[in-house]
C-alpha atoms as a PDB file:
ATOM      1  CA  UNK A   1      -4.251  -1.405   8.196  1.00  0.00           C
ATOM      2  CA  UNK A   2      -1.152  -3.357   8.294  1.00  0.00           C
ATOM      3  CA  UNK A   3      -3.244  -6.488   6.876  1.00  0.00           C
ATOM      4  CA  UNK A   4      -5.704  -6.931   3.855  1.00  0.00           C
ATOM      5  CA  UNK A   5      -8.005  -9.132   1.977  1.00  0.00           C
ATOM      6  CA  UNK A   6      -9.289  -8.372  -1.097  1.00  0.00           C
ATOM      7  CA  UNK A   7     -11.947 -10.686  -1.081  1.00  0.00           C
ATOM      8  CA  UNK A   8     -15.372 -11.408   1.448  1.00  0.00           C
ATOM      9  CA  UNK A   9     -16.191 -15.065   0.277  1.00  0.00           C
ATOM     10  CA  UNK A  10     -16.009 -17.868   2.801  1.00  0.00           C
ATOM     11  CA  UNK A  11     -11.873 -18.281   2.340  1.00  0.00           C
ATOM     12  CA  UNK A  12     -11.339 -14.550   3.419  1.00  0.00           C
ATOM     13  CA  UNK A  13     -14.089 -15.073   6.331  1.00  0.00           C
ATOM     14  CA  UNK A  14     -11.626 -18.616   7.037  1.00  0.00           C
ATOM     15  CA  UNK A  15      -8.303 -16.230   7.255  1.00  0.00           C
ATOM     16  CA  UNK A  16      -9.684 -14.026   9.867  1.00  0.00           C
ATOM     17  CA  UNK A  17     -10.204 -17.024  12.142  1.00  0.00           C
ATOM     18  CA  UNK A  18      -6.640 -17.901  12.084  1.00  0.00           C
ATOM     19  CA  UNK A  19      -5.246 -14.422  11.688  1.00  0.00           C
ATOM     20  CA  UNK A  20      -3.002 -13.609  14.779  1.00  0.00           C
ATOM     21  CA  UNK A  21      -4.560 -10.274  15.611  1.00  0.00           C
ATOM     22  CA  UNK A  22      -7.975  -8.320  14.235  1.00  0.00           C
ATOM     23  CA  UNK A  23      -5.808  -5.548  12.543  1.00  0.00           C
ATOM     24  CA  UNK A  24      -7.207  -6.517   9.370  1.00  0.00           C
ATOM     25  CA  UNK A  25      -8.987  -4.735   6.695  1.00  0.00           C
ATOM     26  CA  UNK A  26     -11.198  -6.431   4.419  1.00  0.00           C
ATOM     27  CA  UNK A  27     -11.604  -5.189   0.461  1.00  0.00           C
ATOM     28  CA  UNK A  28     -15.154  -5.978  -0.180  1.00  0.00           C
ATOM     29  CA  UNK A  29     -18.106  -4.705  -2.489  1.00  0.00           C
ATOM     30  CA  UNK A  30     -20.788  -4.777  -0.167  1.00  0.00           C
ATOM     31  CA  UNK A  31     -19.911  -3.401   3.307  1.00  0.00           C
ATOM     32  CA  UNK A  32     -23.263  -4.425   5.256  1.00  0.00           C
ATOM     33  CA  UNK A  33     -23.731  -7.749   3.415  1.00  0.00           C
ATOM     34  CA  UNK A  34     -19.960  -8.385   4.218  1.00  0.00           C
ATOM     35  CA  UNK A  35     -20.054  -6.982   8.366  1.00  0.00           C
ATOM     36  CA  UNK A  36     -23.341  -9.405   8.402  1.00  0.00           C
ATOM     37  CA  UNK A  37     -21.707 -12.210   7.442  1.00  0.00           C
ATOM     38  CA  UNK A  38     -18.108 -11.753   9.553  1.00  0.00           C
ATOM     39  CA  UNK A  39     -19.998 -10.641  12.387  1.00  0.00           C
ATOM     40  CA  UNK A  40     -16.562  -9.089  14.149  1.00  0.00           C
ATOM     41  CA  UNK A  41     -16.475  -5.336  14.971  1.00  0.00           C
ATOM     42  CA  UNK A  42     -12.902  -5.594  15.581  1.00  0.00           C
ATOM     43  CA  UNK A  43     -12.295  -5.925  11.548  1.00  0.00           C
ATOM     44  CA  UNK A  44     -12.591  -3.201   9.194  1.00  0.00           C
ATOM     45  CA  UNK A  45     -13.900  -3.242   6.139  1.00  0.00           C
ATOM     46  CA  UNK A  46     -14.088  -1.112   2.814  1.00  0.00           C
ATOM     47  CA  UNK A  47     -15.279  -0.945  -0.809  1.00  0.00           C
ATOM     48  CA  UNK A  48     -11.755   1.157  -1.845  1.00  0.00           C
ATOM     49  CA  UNK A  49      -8.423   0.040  -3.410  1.00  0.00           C
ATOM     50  CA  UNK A  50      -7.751   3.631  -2.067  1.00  0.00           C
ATOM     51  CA  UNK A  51      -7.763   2.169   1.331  1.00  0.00           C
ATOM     52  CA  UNK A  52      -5.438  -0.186   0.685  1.00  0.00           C
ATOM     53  CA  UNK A  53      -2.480   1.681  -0.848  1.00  0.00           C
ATOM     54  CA  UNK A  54      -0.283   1.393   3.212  1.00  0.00           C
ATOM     55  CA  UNK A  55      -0.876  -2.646   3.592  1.00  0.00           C
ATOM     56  CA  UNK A  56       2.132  -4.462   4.782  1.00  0.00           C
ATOM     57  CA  UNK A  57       0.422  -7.812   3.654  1.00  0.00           C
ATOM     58  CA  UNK A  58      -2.110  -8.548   1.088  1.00  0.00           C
ATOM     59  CA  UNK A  59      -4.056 -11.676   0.906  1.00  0.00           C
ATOM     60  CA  UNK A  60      -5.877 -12.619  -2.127  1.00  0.00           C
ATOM     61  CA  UNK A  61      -8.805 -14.788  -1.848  1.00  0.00           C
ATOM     62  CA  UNK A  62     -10.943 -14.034  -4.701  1.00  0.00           C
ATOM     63  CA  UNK A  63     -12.081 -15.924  -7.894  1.00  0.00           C
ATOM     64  CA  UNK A  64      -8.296 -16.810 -10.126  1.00  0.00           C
ATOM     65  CA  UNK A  65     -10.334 -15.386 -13.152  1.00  0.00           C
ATOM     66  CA  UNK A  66     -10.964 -12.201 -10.991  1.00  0.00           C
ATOM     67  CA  UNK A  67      -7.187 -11.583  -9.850  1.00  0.00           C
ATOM     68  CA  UNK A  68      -6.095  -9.678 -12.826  1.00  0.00           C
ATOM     69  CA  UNK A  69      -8.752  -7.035 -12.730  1.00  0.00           C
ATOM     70  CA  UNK A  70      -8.717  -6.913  -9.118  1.00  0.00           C
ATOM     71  CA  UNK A  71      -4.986  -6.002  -9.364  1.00  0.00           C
ATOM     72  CA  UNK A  72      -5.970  -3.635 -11.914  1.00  0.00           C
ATOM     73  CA  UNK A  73      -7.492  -1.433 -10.199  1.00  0.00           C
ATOM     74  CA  UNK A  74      -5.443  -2.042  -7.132  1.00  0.00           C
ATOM     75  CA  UNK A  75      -2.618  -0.526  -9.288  1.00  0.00           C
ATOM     76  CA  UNK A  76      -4.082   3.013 -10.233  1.00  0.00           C
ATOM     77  CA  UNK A  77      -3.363   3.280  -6.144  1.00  0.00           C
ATOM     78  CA  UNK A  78      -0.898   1.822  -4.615  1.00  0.00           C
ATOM     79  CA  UNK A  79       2.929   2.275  -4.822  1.00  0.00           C
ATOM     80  CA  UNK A  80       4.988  -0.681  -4.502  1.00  0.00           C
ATOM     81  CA  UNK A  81       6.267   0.097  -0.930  1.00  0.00           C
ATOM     82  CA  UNK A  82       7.920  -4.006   0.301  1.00  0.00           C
ATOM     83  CA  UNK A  83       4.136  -4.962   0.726  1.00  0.00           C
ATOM     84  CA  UNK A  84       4.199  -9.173   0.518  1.00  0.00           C
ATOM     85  CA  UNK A  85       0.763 -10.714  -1.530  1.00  0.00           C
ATOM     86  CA  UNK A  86      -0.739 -14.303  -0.250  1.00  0.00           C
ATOM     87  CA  UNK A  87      -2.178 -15.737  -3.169  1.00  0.00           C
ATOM     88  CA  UNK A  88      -4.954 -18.002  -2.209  1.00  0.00           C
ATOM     89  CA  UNK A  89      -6.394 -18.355  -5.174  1.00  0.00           C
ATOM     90  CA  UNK A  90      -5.919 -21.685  -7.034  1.00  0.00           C
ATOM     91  CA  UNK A  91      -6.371 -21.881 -10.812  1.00  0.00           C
ATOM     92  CA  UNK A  92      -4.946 -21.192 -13.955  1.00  0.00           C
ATOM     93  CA  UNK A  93      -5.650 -17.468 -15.834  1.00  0.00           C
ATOM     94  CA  UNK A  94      -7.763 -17.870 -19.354  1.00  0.00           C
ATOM     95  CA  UNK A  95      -6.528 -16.884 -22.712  1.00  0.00           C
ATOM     96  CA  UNK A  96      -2.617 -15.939 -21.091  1.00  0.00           C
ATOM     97  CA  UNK A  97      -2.461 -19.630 -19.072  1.00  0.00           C
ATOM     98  CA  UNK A  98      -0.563 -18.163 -16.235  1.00  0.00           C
ATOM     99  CA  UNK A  99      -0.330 -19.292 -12.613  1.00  0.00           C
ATOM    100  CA  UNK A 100      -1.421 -16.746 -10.265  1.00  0.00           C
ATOM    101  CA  UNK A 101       2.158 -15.647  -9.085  1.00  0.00           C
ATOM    102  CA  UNK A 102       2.699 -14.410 -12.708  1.00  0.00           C
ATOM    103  CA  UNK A 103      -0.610 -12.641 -12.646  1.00  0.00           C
ATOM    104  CA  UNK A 104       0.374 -10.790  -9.492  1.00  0.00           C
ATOM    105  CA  UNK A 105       4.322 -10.345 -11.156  1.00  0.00           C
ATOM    106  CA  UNK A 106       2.969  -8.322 -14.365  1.00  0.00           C
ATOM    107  CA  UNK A 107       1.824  -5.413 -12.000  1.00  0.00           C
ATOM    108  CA  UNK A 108       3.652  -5.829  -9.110  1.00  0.00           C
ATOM    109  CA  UNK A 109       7.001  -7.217 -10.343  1.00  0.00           C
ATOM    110  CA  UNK A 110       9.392  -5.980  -7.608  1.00  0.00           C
ATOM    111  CA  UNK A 111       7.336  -7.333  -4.743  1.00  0.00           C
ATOM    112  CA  UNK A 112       7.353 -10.534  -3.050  1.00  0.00           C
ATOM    113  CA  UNK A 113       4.890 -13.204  -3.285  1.00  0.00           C
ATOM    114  CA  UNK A 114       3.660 -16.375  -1.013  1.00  0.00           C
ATOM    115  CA  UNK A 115       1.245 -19.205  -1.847  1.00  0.00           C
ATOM    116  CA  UNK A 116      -1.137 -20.758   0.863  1.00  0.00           C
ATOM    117  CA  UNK A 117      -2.840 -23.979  -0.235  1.00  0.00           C
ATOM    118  CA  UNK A 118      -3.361 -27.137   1.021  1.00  0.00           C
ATOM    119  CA  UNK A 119      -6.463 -29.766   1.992  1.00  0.00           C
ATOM    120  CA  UNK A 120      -9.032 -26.876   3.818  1.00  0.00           C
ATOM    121  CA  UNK A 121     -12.927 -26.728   3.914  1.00  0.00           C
ATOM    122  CA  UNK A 122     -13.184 -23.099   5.086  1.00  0.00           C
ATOM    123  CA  UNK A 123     -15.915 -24.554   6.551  1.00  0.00           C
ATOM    124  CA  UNK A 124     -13.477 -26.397   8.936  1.00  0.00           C
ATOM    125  CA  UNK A 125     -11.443 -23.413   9.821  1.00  0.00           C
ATOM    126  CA  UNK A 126     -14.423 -21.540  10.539  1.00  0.00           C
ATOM    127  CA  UNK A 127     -15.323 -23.825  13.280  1.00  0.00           C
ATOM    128  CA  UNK A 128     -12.036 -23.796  14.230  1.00  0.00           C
ATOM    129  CA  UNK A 129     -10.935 -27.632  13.570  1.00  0.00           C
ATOM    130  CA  UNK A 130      -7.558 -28.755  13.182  1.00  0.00           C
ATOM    131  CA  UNK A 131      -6.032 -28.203   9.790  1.00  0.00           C
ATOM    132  CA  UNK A 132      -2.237 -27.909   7.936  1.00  0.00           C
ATOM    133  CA  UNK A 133      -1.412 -25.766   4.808  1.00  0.00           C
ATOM    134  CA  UNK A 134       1.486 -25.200   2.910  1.00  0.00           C
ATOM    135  CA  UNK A 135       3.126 -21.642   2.854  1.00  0.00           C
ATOM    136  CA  UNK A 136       5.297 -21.336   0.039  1.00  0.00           C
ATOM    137  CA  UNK A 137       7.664 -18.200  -1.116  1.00  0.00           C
ATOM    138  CA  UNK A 138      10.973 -17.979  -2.949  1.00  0.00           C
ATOM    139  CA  UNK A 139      11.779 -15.786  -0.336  1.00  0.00           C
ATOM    140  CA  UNK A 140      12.880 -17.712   2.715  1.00  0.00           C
ATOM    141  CA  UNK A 141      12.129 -14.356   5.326  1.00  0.00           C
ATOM    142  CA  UNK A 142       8.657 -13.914   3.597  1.00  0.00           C
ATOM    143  CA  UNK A 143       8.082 -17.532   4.992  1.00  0.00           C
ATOM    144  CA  UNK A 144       8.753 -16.485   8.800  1.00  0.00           C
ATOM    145  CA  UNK A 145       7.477 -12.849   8.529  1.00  0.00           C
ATOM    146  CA  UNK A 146       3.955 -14.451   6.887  1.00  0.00           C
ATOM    147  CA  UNK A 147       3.651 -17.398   8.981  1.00  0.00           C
ATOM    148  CA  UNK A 148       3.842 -15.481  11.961  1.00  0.00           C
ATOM    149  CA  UNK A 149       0.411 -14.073  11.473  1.00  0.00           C
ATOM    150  CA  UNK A 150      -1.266 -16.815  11.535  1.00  0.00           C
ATOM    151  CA  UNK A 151      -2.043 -19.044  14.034  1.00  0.00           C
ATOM    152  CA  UNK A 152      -0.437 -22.146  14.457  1.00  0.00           C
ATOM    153  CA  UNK A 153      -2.356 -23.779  17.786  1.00  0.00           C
ATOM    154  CA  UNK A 154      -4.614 -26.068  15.141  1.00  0.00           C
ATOM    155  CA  UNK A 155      -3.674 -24.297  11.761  1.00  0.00           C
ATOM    156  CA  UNK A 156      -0.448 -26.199  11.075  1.00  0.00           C
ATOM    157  CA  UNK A 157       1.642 -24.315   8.567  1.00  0.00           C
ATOM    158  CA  UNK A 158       4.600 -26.254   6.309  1.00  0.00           C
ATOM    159  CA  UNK A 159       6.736 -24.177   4.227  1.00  0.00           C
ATOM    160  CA  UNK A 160       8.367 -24.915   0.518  1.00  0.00           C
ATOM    161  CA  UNK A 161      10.594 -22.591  -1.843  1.00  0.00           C
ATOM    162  CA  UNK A 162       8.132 -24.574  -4.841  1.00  0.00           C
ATOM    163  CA  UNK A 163       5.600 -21.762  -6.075  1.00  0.00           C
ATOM    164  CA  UNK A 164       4.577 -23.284  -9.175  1.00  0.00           C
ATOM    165  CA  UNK A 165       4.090 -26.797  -7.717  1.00  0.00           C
ATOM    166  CA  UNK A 166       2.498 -25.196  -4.940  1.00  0.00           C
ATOM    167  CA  UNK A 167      -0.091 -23.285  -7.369  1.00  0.00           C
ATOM    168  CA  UNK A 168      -0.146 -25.856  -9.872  1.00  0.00           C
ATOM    169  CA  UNK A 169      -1.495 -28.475  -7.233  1.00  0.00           C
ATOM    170  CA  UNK A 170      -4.194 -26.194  -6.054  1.00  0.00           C
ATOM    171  CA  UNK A 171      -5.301 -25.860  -9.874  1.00  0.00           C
ATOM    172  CA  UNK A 172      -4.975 -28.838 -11.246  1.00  0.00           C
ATOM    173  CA  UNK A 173      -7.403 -31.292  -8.479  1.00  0.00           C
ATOM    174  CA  UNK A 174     -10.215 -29.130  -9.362  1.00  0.00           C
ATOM    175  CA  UNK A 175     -10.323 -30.406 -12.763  1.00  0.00           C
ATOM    176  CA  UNK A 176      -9.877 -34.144 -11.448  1.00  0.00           C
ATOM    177  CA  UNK A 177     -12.485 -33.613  -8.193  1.00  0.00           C
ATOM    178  CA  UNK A 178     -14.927 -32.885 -11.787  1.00  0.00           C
ATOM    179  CA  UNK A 179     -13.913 -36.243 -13.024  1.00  0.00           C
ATOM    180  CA  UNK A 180     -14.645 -38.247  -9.460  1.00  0.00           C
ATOM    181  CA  UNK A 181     -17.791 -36.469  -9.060  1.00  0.00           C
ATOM    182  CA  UNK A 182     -18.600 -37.699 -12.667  1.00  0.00           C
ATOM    183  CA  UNK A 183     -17.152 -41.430 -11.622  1.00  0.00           C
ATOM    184  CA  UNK A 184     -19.930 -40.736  -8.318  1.00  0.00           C
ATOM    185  CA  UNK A 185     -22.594 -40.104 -10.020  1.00  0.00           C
ATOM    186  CA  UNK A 186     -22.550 -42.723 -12.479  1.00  0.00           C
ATOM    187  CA  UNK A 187     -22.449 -45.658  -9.628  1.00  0.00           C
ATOM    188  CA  UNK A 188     -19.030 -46.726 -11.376  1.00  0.00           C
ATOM    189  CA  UNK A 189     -17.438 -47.564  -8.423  1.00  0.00           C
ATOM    190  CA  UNK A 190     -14.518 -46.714  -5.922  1.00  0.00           C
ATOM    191  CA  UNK A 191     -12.290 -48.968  -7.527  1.00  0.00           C
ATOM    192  CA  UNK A 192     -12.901 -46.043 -10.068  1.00  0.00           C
ATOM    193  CA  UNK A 193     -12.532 -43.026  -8.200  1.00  0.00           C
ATOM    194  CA  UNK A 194      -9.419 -44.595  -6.626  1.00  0.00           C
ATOM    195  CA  UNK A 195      -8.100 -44.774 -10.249  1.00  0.00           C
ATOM    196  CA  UNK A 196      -8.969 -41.345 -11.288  1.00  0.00           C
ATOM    197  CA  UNK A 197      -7.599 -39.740  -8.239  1.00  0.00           C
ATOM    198  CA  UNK A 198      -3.904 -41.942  -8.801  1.00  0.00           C
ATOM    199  CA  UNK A 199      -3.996 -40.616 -12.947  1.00  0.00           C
ATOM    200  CA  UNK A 200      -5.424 -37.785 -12.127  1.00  0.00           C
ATOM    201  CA  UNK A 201      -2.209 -37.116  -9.427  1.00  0.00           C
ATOM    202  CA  UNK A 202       0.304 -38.330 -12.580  1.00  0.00           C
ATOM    203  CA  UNK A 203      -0.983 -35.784 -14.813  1.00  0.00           C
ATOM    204  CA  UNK A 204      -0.564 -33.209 -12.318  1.00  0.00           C
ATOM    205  CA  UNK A 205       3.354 -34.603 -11.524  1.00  0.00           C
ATOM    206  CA  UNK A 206       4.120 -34.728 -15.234  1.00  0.00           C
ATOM    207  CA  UNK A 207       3.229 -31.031 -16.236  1.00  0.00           C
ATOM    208  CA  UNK A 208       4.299 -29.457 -13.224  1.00  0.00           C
ATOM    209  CA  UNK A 209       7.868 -31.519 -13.646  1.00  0.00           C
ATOM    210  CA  UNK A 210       8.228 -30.145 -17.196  1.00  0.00           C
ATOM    211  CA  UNK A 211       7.066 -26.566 -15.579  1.00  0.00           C
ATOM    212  CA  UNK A 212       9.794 -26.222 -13.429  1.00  0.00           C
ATOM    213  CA  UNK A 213       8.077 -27.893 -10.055  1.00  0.00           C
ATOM    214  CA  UNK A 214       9.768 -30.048  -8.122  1.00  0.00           C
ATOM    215  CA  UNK A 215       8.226 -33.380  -8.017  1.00  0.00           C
ATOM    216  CA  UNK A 216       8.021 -33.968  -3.943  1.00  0.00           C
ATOM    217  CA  UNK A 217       5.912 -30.882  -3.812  1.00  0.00           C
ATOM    218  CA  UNK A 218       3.294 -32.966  -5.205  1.00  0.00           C
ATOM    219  CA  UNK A 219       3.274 -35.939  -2.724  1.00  0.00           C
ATOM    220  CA  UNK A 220       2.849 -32.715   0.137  1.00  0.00           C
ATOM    221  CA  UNK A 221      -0.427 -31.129   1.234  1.00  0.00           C
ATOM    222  CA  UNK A 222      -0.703 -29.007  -1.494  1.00  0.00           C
ATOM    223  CA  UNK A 223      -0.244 -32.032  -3.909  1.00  0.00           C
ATOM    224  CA  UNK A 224      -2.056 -35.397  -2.967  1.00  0.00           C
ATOM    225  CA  UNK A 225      -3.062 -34.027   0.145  1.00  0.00           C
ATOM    226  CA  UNK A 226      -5.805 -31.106  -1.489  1.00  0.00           C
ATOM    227  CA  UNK A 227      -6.210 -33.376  -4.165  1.00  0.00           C
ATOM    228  CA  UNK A 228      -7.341 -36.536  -2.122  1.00  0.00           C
ATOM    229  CA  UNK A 229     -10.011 -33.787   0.304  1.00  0.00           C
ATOM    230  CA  UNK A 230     -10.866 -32.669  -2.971  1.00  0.00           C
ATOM    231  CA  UNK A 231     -12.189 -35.553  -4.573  1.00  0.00           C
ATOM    232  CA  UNK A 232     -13.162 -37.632  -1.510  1.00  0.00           C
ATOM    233  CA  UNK A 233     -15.859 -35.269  -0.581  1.00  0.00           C
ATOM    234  CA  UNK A 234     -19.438 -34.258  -2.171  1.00  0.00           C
ATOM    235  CA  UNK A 235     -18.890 -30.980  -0.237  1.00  0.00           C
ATOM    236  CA  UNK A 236     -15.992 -29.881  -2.868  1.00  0.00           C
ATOM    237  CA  UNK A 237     -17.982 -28.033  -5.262  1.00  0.00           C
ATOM    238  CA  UNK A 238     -15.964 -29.561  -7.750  1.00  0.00           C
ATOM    239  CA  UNK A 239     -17.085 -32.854  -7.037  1.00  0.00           C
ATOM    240  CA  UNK A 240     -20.376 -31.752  -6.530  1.00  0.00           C
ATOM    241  CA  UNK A 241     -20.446 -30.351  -9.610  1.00  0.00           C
ATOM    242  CA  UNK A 242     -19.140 -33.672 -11.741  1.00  0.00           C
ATOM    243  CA  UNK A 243     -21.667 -35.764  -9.763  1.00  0.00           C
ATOM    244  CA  UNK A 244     -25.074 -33.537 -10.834  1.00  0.00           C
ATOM    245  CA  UNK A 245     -23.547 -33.259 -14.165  1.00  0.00           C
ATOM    246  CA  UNK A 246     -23.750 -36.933 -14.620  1.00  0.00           C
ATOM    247  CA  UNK A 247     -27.195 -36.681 -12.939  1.00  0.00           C
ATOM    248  CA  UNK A 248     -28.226 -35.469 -16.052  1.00  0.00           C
ATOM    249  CA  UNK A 249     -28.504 -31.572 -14.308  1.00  0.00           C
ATOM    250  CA  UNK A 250     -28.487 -28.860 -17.007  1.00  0.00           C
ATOM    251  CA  UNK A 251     -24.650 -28.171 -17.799  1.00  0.00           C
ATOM    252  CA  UNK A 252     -25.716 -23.869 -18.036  1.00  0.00           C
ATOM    253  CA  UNK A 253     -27.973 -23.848 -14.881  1.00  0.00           C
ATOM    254  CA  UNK A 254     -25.253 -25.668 -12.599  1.00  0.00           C
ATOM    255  CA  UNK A 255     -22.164 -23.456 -14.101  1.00  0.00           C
ATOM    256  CA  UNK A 256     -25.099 -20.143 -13.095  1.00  0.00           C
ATOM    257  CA  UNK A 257     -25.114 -21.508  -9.193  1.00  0.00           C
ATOM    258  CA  UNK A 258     -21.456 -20.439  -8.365  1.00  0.00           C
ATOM    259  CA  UNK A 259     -17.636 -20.324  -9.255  1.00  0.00           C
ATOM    260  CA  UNK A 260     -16.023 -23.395 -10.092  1.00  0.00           C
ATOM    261  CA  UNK A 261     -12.175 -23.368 -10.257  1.00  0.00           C
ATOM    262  CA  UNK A 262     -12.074 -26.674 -11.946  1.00  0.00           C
ATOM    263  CA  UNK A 263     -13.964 -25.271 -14.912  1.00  0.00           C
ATOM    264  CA  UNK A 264     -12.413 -21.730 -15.354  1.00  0.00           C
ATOM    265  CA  UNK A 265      -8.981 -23.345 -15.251  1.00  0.00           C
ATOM    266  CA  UNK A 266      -9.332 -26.471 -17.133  1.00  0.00           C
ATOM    267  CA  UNK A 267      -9.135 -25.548 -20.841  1.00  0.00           C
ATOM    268  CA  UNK A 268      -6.006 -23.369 -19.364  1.00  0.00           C
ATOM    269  CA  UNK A 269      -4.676 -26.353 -17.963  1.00  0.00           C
ATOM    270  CA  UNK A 270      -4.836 -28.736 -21.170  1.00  0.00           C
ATOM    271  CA  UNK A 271      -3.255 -25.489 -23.084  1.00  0.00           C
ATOM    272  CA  UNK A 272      -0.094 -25.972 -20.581  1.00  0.00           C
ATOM    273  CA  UNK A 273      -0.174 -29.791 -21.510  1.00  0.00           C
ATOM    274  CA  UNK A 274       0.157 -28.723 -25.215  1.00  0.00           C
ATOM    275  CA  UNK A 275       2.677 -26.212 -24.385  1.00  0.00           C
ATOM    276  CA  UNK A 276       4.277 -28.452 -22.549  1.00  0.00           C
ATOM    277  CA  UNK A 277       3.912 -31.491 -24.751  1.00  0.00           C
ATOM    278  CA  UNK A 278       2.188 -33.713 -21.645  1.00  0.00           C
ATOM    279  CA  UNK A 279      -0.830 -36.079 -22.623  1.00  0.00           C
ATOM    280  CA  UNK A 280      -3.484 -34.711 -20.173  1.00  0.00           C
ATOM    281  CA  UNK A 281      -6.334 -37.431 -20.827  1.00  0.00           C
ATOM    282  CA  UNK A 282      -8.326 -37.075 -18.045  1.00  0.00           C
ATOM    283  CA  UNK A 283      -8.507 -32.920 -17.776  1.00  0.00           C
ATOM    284  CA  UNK A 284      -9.140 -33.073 -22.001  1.00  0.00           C
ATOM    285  CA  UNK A 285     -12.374 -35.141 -20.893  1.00  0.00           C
ATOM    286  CA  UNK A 286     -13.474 -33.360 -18.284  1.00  0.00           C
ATOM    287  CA  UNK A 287     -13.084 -30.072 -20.924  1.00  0.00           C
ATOM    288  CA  UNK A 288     -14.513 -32.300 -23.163  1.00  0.00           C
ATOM    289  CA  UNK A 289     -17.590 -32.794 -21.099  1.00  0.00           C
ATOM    290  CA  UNK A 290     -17.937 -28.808 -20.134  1.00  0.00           C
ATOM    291  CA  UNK A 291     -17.862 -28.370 -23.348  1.00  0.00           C
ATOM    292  CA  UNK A 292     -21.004 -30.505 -24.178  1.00  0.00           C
ATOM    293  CA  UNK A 293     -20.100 -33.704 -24.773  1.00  0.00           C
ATOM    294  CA  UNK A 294     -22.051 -36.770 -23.616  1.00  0.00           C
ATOM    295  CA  UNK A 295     -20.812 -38.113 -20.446  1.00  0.00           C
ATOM    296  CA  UNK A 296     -20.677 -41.934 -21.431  1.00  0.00           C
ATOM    297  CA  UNK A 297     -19.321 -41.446 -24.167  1.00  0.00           C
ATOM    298  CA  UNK A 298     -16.083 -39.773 -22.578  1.00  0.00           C
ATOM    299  CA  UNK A 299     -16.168 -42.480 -20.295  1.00  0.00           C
ATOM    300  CA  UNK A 300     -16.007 -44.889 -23.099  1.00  0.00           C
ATOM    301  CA  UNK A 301     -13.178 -43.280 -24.396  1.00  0.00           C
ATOM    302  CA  UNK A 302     -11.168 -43.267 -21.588  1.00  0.00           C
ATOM    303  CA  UNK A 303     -11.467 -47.225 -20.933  1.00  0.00           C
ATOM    304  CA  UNK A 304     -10.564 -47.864 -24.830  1.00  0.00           C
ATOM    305  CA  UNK A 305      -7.199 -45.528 -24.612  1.00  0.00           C
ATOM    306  CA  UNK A 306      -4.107 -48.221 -25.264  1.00  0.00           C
ATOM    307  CA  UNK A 307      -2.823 -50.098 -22.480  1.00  0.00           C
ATOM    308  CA  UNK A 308       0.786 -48.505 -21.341  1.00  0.00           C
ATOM    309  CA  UNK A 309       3.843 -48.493 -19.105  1.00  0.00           C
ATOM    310  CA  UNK A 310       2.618 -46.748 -15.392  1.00  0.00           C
ATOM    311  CA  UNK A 311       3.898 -43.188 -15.580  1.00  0.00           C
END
């Protein structure tokens, strides 16, 4: 198959709804659960990398944390033959704090690489409502060649040469949709949220500036635009998640239910701030808080910091 996704969530099941064409193979690791749930007999599926070793294109829409084994095994066969990958994962790798890109560049270092990201429910492009995304490559043919797949008739596609603002974007509002759901769920107010989502969007500017990202990247769909879906809405996980935590739900049984980007990627994220040398306070309080700490009293915190000059 000239197409792939490794991956049979509801982001892959998204991407064959705007795919051009039903050439596609999917990479799954349960073939009836996954043909149950896509319910198209046009796309075929498997449970082998072997399968994959002739796709032209390779999408990735799996777990971040699940990228580098995935690509693992993808390795042992497949030769690097021009084949593009679509990251569509969004977070930042534990322990090594790398964007995805660099995940996919220590196996595959002489292939190309795009980043799709922007404001989507995949609920939304299931049912086939109007959306925009952000492509984004290095490569300024990749852009075309990839674009052209999908369809643009209410799946509005913007490009950018910025793949670590596009990434970092994508990453970084998970952590801050966990802070708004908090802000939710403790009646504080939209005056609040408004104020978490605006800091929240300067802490993402400030690393990604010192990372190398361009800073208009962030004021784009796959800046304030995911970020303000994100954290505006009790269907983002995220948010969901932030809002039962200050519900008083049990911090183990919620983290049990189902990934959550914002956690996986946040102690990552406040590494890059060190690295860096950014002040991060509001992803160090949501870490703070996965990492046990009483909920008020981070809130507290963050209301005594110093009053300061509007970065």
């Amino acid at each position: 198959m000239k197409t792939c996704i490794i991956g049979s969530g509801s982001w892959s099941l998204a991407l064959t709804k705007i795919f051009n064409e039903n050439n596609i193979l999917i990479k799954c690791r349960k073939i009836q659960r996954t043909i149950d749930k896509f319910q198209n007999a046009q796309i075929k599926y498997t449970t082998k990398f072997s399968d994959l070793s002739e796709s032209k294109y390779i999408f990735l829409a799996i777990p971040s944390q699940t990228v580098r084994n995935n690509l693992k095994l993808l390795k042992k066969y497949y030769h690097e033959n021009g084949s593009i990958f679509v990251i569509c994962s969004k977070g930042v790798e534990k322990k090594t704090n790398k964007l995805m890109s660099e995940v996919v560049n220590d196996f595959f270092p002489n292939n190309k690489v795009a980043i799709l990201s922007g404001p989507n429910f995949s609920d939304e492009l299931i049912s086939n409502k109007p959306s925009a995304s952000v492509l984004s490559s290095k490569n300024k043919s990749v852009l075309y060649e990839v674009s052209s797949l999908l369809s643009q008739k209410k799946f509005r596609i913007y490009f950018n040469n910025d793949i670590i603002g596009t990434q970092l974007g994508g990453a970084m509002k998970n952590v801050i949709a966990i802070a708004c759901g908090l802000i939710k769920g403790k009646n504080i107010g939209e005056n609040a949220r408004a104020a978490i989502i605006t800091r929240g969007m300067s802490e993402i500017v400030q690393l990604g500036v010192k990372m190398g990202a361009k800073r208009n990247t962030f004021y784009g769909l796959s800046g304030i635009g995911d970020l303000t879906l994100t954290c505006s809405s009790m269907r983002s996980r995220n948010t969901r998640f932030g809002y039962e935590i200050a519900k008083g739900e049990n911090l183990s049984k919620l983290r049990k239910k189902c990934v959550l980007e914002g956690i996986e990627s946040c102690e990552s994220i406040c590494n890059l701030g060190k690295k860096y040398t950014v002040e991060l306070p509001l992803c160090n309080a949501v870490k703070k808080i996965i990492n046990g700490v009483e909920v008020n009293k981070i809130i507290s915190s963050l209301l005594s910091r110093p009053l300061q000059f509007e970065k």
